[in-house]
Protein backbone atom coordinates (compact mmCIF):
# COMPACT_ATOMS: atom_id res chain seq x y z
CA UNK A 1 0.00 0.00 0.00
CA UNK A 2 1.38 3.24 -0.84
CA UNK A 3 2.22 5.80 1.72
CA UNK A 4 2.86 9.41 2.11
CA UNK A 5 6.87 10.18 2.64
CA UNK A 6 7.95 13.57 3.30
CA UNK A 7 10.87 14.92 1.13
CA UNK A 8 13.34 17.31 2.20
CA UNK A 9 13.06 19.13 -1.60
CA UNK A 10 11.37 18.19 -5.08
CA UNK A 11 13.05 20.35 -7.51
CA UNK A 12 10.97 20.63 -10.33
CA UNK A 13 11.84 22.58 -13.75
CA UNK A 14 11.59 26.40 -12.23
CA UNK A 15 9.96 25.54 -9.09
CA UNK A 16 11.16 23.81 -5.55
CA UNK A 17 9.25 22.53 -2.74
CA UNK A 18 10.55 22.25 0.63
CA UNK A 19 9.44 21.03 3.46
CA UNK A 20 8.04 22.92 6.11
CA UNK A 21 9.82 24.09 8.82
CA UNK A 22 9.52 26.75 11.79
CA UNK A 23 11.52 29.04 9.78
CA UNK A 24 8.88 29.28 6.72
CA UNK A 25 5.85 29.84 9.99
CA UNK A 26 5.75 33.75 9.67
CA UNK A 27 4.96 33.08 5.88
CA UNK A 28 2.60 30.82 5.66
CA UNK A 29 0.71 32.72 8.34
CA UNK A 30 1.06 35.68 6.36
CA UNK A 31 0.14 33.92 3.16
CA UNK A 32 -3.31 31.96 5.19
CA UNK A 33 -4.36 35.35 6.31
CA UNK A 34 -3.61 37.84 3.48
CA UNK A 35 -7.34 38.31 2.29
CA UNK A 36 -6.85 37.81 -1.50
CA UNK A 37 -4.67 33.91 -1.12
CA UNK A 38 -7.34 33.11 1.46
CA UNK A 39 -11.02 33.62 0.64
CA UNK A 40 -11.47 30.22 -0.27
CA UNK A 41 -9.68 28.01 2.17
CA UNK A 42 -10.13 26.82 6.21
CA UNK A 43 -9.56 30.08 8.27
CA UNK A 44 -6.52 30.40 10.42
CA UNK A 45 -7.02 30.78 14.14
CA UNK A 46 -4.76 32.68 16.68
CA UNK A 47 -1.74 34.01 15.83
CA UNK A 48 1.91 33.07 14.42
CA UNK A 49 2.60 31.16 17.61
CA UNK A 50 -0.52 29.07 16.83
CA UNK A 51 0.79 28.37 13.42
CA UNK A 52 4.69 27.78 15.12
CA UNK A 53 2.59 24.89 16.82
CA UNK A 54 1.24 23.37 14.42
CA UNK A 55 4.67 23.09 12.45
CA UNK A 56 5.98 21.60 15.68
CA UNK A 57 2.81 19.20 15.40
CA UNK A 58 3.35 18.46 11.48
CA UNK A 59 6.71 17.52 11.75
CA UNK A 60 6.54 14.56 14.29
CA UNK A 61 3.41 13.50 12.03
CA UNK A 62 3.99 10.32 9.12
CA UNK A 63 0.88 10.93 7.47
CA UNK A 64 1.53 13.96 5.31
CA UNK A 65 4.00 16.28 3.35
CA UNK A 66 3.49 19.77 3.47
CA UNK A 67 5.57 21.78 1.35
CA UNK A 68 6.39 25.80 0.37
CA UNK A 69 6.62 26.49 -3.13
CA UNK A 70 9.84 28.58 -4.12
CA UNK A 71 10.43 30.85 -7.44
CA UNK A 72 14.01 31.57 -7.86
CA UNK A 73 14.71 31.48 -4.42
CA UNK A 74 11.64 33.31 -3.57
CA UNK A 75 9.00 32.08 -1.56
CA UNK A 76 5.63 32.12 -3.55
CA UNK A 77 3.21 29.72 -1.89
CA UNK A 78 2.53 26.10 0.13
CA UNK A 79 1.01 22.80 -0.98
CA UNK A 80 0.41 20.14 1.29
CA UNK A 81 -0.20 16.29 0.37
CA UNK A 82 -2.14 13.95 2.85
CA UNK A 83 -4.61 11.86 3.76
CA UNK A 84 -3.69 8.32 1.90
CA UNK A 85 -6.78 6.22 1.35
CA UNK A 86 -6.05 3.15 0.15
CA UNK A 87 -4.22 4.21 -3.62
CA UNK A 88 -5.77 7.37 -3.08
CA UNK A 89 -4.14 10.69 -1.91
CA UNK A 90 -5.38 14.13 -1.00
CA UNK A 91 -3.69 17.54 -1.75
CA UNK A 92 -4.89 20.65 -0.61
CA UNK A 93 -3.09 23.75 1.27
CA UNK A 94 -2.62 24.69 -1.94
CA UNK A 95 -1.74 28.69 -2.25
CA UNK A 96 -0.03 30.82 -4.68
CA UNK A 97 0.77 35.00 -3.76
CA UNK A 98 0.98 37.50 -5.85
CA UNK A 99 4.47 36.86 -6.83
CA UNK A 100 4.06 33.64 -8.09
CA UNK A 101 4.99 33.28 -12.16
CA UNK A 102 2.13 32.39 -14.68
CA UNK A 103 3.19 28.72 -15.11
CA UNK A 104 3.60 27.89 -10.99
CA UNK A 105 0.03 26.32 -10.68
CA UNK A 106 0.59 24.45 -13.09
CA UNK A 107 3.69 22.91 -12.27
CA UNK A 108 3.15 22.72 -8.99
CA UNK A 109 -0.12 20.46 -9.33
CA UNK A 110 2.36 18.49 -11.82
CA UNK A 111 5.07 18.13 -9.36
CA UNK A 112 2.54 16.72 -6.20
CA UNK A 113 0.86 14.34 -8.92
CA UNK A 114 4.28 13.08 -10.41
CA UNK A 115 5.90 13.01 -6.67
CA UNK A 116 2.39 10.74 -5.79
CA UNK A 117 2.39 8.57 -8.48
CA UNK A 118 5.95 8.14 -9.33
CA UNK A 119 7.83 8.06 -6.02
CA UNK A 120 5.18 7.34 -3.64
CA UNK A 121 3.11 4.74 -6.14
CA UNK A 122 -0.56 6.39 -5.62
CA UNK A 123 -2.84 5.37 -8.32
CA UNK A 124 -5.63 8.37 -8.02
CA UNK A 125 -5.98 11.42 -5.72
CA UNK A 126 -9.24 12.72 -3.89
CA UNK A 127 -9.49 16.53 -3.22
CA UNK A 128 -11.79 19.52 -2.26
CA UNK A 129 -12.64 23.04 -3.60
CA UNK A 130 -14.99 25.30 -2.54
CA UNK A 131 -17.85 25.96 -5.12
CA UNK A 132 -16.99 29.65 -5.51
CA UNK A 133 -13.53 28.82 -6.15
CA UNK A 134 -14.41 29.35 -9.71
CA UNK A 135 -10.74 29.17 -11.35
CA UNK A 136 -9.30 26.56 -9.44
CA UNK A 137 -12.30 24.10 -10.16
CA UNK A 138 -12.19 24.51 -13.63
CA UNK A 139 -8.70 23.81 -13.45
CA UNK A 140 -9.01 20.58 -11.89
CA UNK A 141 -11.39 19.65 -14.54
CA UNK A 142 -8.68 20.83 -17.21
CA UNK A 143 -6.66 18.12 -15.62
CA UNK A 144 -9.06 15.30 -16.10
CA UNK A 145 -10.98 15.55 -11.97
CA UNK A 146 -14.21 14.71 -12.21
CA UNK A 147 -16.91 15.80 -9.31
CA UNK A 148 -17.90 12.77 -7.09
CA UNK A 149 -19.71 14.61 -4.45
CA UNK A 150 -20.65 17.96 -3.12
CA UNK A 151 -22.03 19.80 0.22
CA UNK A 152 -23.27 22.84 0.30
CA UNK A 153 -20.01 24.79 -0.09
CA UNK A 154 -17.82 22.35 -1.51
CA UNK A 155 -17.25 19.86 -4.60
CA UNK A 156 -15.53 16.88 -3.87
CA UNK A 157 -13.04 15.06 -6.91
CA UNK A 158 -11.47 12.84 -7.84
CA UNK A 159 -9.02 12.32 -10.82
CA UNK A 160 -7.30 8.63 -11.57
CA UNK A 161 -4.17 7.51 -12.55
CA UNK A 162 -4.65 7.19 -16.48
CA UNK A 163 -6.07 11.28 -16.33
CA UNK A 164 -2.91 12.29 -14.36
CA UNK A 165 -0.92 10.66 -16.53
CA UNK A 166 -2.33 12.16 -19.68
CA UNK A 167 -1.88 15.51 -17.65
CA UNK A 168 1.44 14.94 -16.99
CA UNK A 169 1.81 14.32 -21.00
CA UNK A 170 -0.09 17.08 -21.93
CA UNK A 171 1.42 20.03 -19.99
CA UNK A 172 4.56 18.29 -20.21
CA UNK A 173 7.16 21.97 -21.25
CA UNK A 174 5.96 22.65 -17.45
CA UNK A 175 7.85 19.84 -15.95
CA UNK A 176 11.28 18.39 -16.14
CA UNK A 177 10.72 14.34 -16.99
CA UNK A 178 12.38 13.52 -13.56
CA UNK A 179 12.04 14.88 -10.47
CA UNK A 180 15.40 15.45 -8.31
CA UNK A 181 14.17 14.64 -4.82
CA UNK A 182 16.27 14.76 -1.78
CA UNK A 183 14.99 12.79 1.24
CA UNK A 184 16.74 13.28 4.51
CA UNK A 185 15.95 10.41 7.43
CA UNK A 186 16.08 10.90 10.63
């Protein structure tokens, strides 16, 4: 059964994820809370200590990999990869500022997917977005997701292996074929 592993870095062809550490916390705080990145995501409570803790908390956890996004050198955004089902993984925490280039959505989502599939053997990922998040639905559905459920602020997806692959093919100037990952036990 495949499982989540995190990685120290996936370098991609422009863009690297690292994994998250305290350092990054005053960041991704600011990036939760800045009003434009986070209308349509969970609400972040207390302050930057709050989000110092639940760093702390993240890193001692097995069951996910939560990344920032870096632009040459420049931080630009966080994705975070978790909840394994079976063959099926869930990615979310996904948020891009203002600074991010044109093509960083896109090869981000083909990073996490290649990562899942290729180094961690998913077969299929499971995901959320909130019904007025307009853009990022319809790019989900660019990429082959199809809607498997909804409440009454959310649709549900899901997108399988042969889709991601085709993605992968398909917007493949975005990504470098192979992925340099550097994992770092402890």
């Amino acid at each position: 059964m495949p499982k989540i592993l995190k990685a120290t870095s996936i370098t991609g062809k422009t863009l690297i994820l690292r994994d998250v550490v305290d350092d990054y916390a005053e960041f991704i705080f600011n990036l939760r809370t800045d009003i434009s990145n986070s209308k349509h995501i969970n609400s972040t409570t207390g302050g930057l200590n709050n989000q110092i803790n639940w760093i702390k908390d993240y890193q001692s956890k097995k069951n996910q990999a939560y990344f920032v996004i870096f632009f040459n050198e420049s931080l630009i955004g966080t994705v975070r990869i978790y909840d394994a089902v079976g063959d099926s993984f869930c990615w979310g925490s996904w948020i891009l500022n203002d600074n991010a280039p044109y093509h960083a959505a896109v090869e981000s989502a083909l990073i996490v997917y290649s990562y899942a599939l290729n180094h961690l053997h998913f077969n299929q990922s499971h995901f959320d977005v909130r019904k007025k998040n307009i853009k990022v639905r319809q790019f989900h559905e660019r990429f082959g997701a199809k809607i498997i459920d909804e409440d009454q602020d959310n649709y549900y997806y899901s997108i399988d292996k042969e889709n991601i692959q085709l993605s992968l093919k398909k917007y493949k100037k975005f990504l470098d074929a192979e992925l340099k990952i550097e994992f770092s036990y402890k």
